[in-house]
C-alpha atoms as a PDB file:
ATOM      1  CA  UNK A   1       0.000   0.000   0.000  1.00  0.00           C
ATOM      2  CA  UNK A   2       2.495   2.982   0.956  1.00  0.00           C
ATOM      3  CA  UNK A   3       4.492   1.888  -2.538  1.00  0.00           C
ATOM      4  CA  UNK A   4       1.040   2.269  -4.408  1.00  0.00           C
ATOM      5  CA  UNK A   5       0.887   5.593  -2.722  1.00  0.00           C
ATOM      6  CA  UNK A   6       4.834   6.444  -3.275  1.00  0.00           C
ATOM      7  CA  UNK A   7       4.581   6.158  -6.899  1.00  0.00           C
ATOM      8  CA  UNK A   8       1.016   7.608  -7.031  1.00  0.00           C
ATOM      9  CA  UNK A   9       2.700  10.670  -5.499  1.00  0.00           C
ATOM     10  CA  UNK A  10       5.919  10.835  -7.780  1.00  0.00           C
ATOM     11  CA  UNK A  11       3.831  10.008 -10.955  1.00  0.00           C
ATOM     12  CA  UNK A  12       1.654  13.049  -9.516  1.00  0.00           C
ATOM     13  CA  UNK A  13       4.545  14.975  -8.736  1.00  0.00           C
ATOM     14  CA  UNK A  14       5.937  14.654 -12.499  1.00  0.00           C
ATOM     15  CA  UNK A  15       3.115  15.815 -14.257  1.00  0.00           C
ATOM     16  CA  UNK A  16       3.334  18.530 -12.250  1.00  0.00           C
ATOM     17  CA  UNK A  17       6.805  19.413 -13.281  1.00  0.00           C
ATOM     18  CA  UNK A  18       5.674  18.515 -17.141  1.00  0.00           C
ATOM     19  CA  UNK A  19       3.282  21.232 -16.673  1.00  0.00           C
ATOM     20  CA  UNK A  20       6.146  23.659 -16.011  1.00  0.00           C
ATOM     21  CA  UNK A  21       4.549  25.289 -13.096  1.00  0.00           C
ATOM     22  CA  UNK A  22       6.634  26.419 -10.564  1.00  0.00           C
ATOM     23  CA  UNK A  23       8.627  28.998 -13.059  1.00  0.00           C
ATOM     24  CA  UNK A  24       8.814  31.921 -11.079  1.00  0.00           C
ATOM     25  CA  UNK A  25      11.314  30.886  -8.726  1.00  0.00           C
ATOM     26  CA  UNK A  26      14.894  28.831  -9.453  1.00  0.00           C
ATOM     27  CA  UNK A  27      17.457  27.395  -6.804  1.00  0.00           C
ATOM     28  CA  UNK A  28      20.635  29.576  -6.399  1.00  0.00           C
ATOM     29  CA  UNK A  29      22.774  27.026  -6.836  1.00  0.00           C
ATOM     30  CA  UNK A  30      26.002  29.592  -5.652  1.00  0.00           C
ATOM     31  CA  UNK A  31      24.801  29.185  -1.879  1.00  0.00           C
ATOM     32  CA  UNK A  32      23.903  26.305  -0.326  1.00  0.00           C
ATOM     33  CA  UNK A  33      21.176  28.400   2.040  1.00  0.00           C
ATOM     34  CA  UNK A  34      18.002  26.833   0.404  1.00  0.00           C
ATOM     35  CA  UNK A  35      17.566  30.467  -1.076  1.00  0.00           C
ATOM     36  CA  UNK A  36      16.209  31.101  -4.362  1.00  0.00           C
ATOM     37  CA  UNK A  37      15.953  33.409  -6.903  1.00  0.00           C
ATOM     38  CA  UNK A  38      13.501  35.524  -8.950  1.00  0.00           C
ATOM     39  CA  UNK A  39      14.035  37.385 -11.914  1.00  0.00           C
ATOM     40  CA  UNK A  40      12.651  41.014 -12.011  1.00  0.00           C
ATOM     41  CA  UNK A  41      12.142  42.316 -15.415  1.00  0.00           C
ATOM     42  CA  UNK A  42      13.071  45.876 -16.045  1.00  0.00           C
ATOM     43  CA  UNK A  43      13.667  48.171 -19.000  1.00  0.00           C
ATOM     44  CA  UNK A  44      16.471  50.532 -18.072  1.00  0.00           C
ATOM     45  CA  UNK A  45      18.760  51.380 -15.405  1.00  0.00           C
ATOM     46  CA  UNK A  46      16.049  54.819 -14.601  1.00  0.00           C
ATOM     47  CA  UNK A  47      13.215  52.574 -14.177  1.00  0.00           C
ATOM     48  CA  UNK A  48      15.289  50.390 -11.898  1.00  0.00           C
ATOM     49  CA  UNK A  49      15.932  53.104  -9.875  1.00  0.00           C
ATOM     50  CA  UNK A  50      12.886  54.356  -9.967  1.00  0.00           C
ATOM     51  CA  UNK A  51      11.258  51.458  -8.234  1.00  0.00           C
ATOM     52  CA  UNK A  52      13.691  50.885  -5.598  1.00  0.00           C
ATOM     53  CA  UNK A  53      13.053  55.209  -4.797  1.00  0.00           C
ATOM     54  CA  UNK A  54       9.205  53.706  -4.773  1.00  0.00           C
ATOM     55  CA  UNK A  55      10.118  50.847  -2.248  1.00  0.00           C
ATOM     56  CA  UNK A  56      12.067  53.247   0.109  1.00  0.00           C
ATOM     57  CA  UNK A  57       8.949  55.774  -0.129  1.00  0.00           C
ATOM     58  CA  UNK A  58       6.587  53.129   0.417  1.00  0.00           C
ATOM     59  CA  UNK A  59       8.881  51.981   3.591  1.00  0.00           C
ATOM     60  CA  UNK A  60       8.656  55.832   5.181  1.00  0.00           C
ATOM     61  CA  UNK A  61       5.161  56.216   4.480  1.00  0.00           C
ATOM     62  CA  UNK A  62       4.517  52.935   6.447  1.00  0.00           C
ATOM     63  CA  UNK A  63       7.072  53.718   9.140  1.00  0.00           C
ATOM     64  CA  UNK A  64       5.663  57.101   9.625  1.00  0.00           C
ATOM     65  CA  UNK A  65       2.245  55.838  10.035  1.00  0.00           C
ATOM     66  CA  UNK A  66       2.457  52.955  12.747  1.00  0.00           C
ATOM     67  CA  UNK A  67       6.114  50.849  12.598  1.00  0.00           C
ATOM     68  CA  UNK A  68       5.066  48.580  14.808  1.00  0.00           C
ATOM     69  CA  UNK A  69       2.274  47.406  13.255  1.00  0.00           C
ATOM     70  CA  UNK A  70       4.538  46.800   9.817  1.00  0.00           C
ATOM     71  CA  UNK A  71       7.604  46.100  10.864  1.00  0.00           C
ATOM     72  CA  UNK A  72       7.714  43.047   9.235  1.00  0.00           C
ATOM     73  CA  UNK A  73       5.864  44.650   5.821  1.00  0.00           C
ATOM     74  CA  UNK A  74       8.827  47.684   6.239  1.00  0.00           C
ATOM     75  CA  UNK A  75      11.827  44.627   6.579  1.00  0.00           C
ATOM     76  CA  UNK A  76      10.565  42.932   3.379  1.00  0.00           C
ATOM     77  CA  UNK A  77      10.491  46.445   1.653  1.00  0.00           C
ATOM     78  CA  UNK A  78      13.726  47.546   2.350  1.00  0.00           C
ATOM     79  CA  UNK A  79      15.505  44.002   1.880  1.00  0.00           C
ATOM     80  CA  UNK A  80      13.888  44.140  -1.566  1.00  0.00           C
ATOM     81  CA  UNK A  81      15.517  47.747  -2.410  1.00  0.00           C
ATOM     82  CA  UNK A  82      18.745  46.264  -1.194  1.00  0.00           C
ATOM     83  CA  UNK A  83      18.429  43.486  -3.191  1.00  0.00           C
ATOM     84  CA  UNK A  84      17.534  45.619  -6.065  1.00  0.00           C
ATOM     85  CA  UNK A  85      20.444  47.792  -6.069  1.00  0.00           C
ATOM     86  CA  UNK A  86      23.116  48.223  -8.896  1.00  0.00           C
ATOM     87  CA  UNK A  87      26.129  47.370  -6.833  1.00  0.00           C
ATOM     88  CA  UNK A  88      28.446  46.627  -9.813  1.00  0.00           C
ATOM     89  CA  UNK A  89      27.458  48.848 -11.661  1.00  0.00           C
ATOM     90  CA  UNK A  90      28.093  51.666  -9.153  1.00  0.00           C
ATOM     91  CA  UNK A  91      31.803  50.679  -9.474  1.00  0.00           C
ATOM     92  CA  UNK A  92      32.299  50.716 -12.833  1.00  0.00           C
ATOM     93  CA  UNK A  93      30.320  54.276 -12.735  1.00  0.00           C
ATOM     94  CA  UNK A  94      33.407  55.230  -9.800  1.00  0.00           C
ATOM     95  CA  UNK A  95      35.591  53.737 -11.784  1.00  0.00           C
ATOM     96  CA  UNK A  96      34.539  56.064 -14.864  1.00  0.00           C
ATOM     97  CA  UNK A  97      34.526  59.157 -12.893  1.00  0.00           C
ATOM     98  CA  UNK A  98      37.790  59.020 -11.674  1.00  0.00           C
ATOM     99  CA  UNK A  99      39.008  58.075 -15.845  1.00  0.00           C
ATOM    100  CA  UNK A 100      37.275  61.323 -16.347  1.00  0.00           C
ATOM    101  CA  UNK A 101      38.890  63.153 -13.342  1.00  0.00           C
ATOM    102  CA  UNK A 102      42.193  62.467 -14.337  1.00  0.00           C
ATOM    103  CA  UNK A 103      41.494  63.320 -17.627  1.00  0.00           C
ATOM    104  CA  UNK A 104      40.129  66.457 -16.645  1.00  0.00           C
ATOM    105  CA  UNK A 105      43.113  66.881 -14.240  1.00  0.00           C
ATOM    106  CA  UNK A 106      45.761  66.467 -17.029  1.00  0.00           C
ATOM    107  CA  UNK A 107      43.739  68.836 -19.725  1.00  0.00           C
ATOM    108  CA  UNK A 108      43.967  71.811 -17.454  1.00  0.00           C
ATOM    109  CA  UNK A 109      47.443  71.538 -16.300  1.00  0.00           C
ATOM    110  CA  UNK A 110      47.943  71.906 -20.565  1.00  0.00           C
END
């Protein structure tokens, strides 16, 4: 009887996967922390930033209103903006400003 079920259950389980349900979400196979990861579809760096300003906003308004009563609502928010942030990015854009800097330094001593 439990093998009838067993196989009832993986035979269940693999037309489930045939199905391709569960798409949202994928494994992060980098850490081995059971996290996993969801892509979030944007068009441009501006409208990146744009929602994580929205996510910070929405996380004042709430915390301005009553924290306590959000807190955890606020923590998911502002995990997400982290999250969310162009980290590399940022250093190539330091990296670029000092290029120009220097360049900028060495055309006025001329």
């Amino acid at each position: 009887m439990k093998v009838e079920k067993g196989k009832s259950m993986i035979d269940f389980l693999e037309s489930i996967d045939r199905m391709k349900y569960f798409t949202k979400l994928s494994p992060d196979i980098k850490d081995n922390d059971n996290s996993i990861n969801m892509m979030l579809k944007v068009h441009s760096y501006t409208e990146l930033n744009l929602t994580i300003s929205s996510l910070l906003k929405a996380s004042i308004n709430i915390m301005k209103d009553d924290f306590k009563k959000n807190e955890i609502e606020v923590m998911l928010l502002l995990e997400m903006a982290l999250q969310l942030l162009p980290t590399d990015e940022m250093e190539l854009l330091d990296q670029i400003f000092g290029t120009i800097s220097e360049i900028r330094k060495t055309s006025n001593e001329d």
